[in-house]
Protein backbone atom coordinates (compact mmCIF):
# COMPACT_ATOMS: atom_id res chain seq x y z
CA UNK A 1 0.00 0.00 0.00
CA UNK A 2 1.58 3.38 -1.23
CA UNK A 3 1.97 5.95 1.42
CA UNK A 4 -0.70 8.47 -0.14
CA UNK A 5 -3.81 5.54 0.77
CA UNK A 6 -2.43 5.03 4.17
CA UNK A 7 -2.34 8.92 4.87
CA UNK A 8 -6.11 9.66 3.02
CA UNK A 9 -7.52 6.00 5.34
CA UNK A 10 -5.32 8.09 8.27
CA UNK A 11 -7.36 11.15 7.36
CA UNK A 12 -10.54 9.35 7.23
CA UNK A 13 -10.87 7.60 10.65
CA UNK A 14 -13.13 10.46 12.20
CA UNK A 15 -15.42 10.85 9.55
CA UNK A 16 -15.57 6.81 10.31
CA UNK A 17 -16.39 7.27 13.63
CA UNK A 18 -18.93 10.30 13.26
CA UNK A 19 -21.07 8.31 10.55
CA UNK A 20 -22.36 5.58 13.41
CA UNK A 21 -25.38 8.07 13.89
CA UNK A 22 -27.82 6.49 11.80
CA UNK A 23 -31.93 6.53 11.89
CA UNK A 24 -34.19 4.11 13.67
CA UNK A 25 -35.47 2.03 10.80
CA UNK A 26 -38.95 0.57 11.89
CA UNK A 27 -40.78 -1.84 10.10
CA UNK A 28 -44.07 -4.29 10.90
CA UNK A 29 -44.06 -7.82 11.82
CA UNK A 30 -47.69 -8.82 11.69
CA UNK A 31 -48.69 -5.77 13.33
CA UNK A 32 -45.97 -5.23 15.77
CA UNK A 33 -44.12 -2.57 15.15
CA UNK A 34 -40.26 -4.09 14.66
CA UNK A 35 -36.73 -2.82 14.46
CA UNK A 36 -34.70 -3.38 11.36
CA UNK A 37 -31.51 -5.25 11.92
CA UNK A 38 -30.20 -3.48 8.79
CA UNK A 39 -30.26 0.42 7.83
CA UNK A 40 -32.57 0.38 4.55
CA UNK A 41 -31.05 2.96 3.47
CA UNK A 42 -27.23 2.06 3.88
CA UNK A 43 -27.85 -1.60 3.92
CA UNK A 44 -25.21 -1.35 7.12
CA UNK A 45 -25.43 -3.79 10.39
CA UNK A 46 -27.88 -2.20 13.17
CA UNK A 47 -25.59 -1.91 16.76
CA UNK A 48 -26.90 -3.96 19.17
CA UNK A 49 -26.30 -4.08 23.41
CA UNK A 50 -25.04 -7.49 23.83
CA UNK A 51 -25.92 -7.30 27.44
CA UNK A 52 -29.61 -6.94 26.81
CA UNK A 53 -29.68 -8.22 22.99
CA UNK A 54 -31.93 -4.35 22.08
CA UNK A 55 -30.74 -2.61 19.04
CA UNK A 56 -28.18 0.53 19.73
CA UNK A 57 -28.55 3.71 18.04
CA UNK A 58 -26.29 7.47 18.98
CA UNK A 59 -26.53 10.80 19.08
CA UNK A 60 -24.07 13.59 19.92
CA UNK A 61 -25.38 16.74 21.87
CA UNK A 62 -23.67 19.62 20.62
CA UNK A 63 -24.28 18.87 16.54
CA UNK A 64 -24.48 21.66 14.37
CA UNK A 65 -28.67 21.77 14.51
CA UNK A 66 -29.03 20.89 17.89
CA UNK A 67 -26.88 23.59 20.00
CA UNK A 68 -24.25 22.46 22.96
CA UNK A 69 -26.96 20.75 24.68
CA UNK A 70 -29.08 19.46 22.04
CA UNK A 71 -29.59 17.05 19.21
CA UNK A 72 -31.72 15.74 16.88
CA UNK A 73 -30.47 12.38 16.18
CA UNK A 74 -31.55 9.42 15.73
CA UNK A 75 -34.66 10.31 13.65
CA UNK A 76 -36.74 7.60 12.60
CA UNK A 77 -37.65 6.25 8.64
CA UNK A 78 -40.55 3.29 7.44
CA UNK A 79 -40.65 2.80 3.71
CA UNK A 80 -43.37 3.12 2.06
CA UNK A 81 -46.52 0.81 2.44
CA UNK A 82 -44.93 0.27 6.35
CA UNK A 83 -47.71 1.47 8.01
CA UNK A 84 -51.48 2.52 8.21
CA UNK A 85 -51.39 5.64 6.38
CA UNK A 86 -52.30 9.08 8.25
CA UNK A 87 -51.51 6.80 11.85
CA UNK A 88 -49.61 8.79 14.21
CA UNK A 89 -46.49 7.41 15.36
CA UNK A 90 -45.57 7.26 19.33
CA UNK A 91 -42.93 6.56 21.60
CA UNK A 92 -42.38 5.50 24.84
CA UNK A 93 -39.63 6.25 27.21
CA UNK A 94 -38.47 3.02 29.76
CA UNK A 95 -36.76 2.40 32.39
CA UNK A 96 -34.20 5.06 33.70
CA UNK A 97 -31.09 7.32 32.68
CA UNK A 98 -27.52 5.16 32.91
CA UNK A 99 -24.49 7.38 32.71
CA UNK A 100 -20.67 5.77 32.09
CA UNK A 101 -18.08 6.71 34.12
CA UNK A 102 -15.36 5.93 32.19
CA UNK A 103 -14.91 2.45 33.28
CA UNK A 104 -18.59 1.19 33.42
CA UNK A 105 -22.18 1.99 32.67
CA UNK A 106 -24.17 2.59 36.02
CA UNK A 107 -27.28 3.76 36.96
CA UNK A 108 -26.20 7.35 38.84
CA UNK A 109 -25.25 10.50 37.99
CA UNK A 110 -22.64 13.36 38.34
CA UNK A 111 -25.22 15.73 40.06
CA UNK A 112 -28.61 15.85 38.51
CA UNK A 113 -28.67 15.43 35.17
CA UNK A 114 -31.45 14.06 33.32
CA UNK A 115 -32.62 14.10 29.51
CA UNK A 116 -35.74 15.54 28.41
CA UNK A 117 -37.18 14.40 24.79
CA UNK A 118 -39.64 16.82 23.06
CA UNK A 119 -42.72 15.52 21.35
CA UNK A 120 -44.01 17.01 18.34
CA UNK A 121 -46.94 18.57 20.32
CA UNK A 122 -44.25 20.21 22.82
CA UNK A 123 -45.04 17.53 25.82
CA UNK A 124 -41.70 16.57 27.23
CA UNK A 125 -40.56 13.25 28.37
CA UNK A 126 -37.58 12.93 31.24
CA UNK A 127 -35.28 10.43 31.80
CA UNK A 128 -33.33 10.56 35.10
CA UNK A 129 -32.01 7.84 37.04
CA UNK A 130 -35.48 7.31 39.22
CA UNK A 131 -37.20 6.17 36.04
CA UNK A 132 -39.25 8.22 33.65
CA UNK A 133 -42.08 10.51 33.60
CA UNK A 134 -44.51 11.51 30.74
CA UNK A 135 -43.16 8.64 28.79
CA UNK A 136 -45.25 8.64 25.93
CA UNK A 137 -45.12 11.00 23.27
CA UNK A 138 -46.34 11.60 19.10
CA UNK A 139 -43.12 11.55 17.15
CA UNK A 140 -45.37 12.88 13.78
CA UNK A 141 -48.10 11.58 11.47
CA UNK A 142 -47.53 8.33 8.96
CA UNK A 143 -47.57 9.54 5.55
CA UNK A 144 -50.40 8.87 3.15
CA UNK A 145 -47.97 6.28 1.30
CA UNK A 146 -47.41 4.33 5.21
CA UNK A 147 -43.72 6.08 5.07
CA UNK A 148 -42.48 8.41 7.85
CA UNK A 149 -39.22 10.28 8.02
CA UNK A 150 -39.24 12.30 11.10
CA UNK A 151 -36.62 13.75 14.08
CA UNK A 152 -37.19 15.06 18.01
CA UNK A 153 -34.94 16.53 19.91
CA UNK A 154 -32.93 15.35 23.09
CA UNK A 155 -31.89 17.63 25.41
CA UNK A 156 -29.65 17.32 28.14
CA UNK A 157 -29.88 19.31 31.32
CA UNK A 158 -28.57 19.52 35.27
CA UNK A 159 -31.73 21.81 36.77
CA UNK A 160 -29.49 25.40 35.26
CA UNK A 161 -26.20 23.92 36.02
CA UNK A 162 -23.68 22.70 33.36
CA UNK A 163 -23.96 18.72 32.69
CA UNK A 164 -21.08 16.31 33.55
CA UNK A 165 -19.25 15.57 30.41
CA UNK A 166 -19.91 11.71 29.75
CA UNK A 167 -22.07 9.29 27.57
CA UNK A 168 -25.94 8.56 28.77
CA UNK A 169 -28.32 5.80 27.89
CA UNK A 170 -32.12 5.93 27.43
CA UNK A 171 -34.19 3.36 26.46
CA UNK A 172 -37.66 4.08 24.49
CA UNK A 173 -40.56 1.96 22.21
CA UNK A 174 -42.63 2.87 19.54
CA UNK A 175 -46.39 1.90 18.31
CA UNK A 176 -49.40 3.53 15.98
CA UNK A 177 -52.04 4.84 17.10
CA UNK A 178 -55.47 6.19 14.59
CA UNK A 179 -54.98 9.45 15.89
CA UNK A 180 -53.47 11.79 18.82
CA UNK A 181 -54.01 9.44 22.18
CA UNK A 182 -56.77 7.59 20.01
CA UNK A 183 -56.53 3.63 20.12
CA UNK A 184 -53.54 1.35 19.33
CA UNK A 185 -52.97 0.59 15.58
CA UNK A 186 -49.91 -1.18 14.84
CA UNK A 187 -48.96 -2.51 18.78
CA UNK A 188 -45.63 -1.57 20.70
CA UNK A 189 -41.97 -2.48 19.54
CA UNK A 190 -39.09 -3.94 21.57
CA UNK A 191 -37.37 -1.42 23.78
CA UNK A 192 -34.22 0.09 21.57
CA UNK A 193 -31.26 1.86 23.04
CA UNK A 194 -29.94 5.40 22.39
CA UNK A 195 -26.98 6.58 23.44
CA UNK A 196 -26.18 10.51 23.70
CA UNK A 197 -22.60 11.67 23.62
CA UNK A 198 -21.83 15.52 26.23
CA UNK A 199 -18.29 16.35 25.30
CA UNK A 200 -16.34 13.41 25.10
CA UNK A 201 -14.03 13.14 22.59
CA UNK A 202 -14.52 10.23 19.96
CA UNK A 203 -11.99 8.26 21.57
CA UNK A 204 -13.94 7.76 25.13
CA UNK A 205 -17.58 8.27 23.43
CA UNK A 206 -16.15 4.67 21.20
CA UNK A 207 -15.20 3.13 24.62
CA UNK A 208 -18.56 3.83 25.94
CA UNK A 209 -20.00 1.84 23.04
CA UNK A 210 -18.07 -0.63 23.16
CA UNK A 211 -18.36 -1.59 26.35
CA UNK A 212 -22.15 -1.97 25.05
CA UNK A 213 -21.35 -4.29 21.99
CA UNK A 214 -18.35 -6.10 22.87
CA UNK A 215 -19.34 -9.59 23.60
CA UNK A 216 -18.11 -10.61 26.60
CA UNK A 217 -17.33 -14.54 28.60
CA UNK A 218 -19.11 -16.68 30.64
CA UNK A 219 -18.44 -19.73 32.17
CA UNK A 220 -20.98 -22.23 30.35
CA UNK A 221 -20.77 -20.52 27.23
CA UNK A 222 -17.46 -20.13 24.21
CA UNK A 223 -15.01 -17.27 24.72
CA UNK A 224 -15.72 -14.55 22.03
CA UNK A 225 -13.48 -12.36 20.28
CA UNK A 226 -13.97 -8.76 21.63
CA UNK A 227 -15.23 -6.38 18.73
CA UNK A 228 -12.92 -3.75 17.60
CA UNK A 229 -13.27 -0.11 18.78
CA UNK A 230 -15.24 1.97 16.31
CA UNK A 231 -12.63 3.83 14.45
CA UNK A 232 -10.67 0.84 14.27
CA UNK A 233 -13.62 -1.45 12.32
CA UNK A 234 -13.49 2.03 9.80
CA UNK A 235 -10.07 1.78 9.04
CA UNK A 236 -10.34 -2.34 9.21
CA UNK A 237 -12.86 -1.86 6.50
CA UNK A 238 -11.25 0.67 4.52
CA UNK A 239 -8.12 -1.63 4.18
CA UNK A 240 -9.43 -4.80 3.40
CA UNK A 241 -11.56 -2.73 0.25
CA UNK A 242 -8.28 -1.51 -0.68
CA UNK A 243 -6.86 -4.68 -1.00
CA UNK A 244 -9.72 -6.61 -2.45
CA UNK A 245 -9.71 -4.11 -4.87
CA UNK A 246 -5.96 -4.84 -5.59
CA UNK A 247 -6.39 -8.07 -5.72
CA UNK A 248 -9.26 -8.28 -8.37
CA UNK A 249 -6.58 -6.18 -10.36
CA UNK A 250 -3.80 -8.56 -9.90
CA UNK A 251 -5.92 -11.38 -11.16
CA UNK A 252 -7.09 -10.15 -14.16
């Protein structure tokens, strides 16, 4: 490999890193509402928590639409013919806020920081690490072709005072209803995962994660191969194109 590839796969590591975020892609099973393993769009491998088996999905507070202590990601995409048309599409927020510390998930906090999701009717929904309260919320209407494309906005927040820099976890699942609070259409998914990035660099924010998806031992079961940090898989990726692409060359 020449040294101009190695420097531009060099250069690309955190654009690797920054394009985890991707959308909740929800499709129907029957008429449960279902996570898809796959991004439709990308065609890439959904993260999943290995600890509880749910489907992972990021965010970064600070992005460029959100402000320091907002963002706006992950939104949420159905092809079309998904769902009922003109249904409106809900979440609900479970279980409570978990914060890492740098060495481990837990369930406490710095202070009191808590996240706060805003519906598309302006109710709020808090996370803290009591549990949560007004957990259900409308997300937006389905679509007239059963597609949706829609984003909320997290917000992170210590009662006025800054928020401990660190990575938080919030877990929240989604159903149809016929119309604002009207009766259940399409019934409730599977709890996914989201976890929200405060000011860590890319470096911690990856250990975070992988702390989440790195398969770990036990004692009746086979010793897996820990998954490799973020950036790393990027680069991993990038090389082995690079030389599958040199090999097809070399062969013909």
């Amino acid at each position: 490999m020449n040294r101009f590839v190695c420097l531009t796969l060099l250069a690309l590591l955190p654009l690797c890193a920054l394009a985890q975020h991707s959308d909740v892609w929800v499709t129907l099973d029957s008429n449960q509402v279902t996570i898809s393993p796959t991004n439709l769009e990308t065609l890439e491998s959904t993260l999943v928590d290995t600890a509880t088996g749910r489907f992972l999905f990021l965010g970064d507070f600070g992005d460029l639409s959100g402000g320091p202590q907002g963002t706006d990601d992950p939104g949420y995409q159905a092809q079309s013919g998904t769902f009922q048309a003109l249904s409106i599409f809900n979440y609900r927020g479970v279980g409570q806020l978990e914060f890492w510390d740098g060495a481990s998930w837990v369930t406490s906090v710095p202070d009191q920081e808590q996240i706060i999701y805003t519906d598309a009717l302006s109710s709020t929904t808090t996370w803290s690490t009591s549990g949560v309260t007004t957990p259900e919320g409308a997300i937006d209407q389905i679509s007239p072709d059963g597609s949706i494309h829609s984003h909320l906005d997290f917000t992170i927040d210590n009662n006025g005072s800054a928020p401990a820099a660190g990575a938080y976890l919030v877990d929240i699942e989604f159903f149809a209803t016929s119309g604002v609070g009207g009766p259940v259409v399409h019934t409730s998914s599977a709890p996914v995962r989201v976890a929200l990035n405060y000011q860590l660099s890319q470096t911690d924010f990856d250990a975070a994660i992988d702390a989440l998806t790195t398969a770990t031992s036990t004692a009746s079961g086979p010793v897996r191969i820990p998954a490799l940090p973020l950036t790393a898989a990027c680069l991993l990726g990038a090389l082995l194109s690079y030389w599958g692409a040199g090999f097809t060359t070399r062969r013909s």
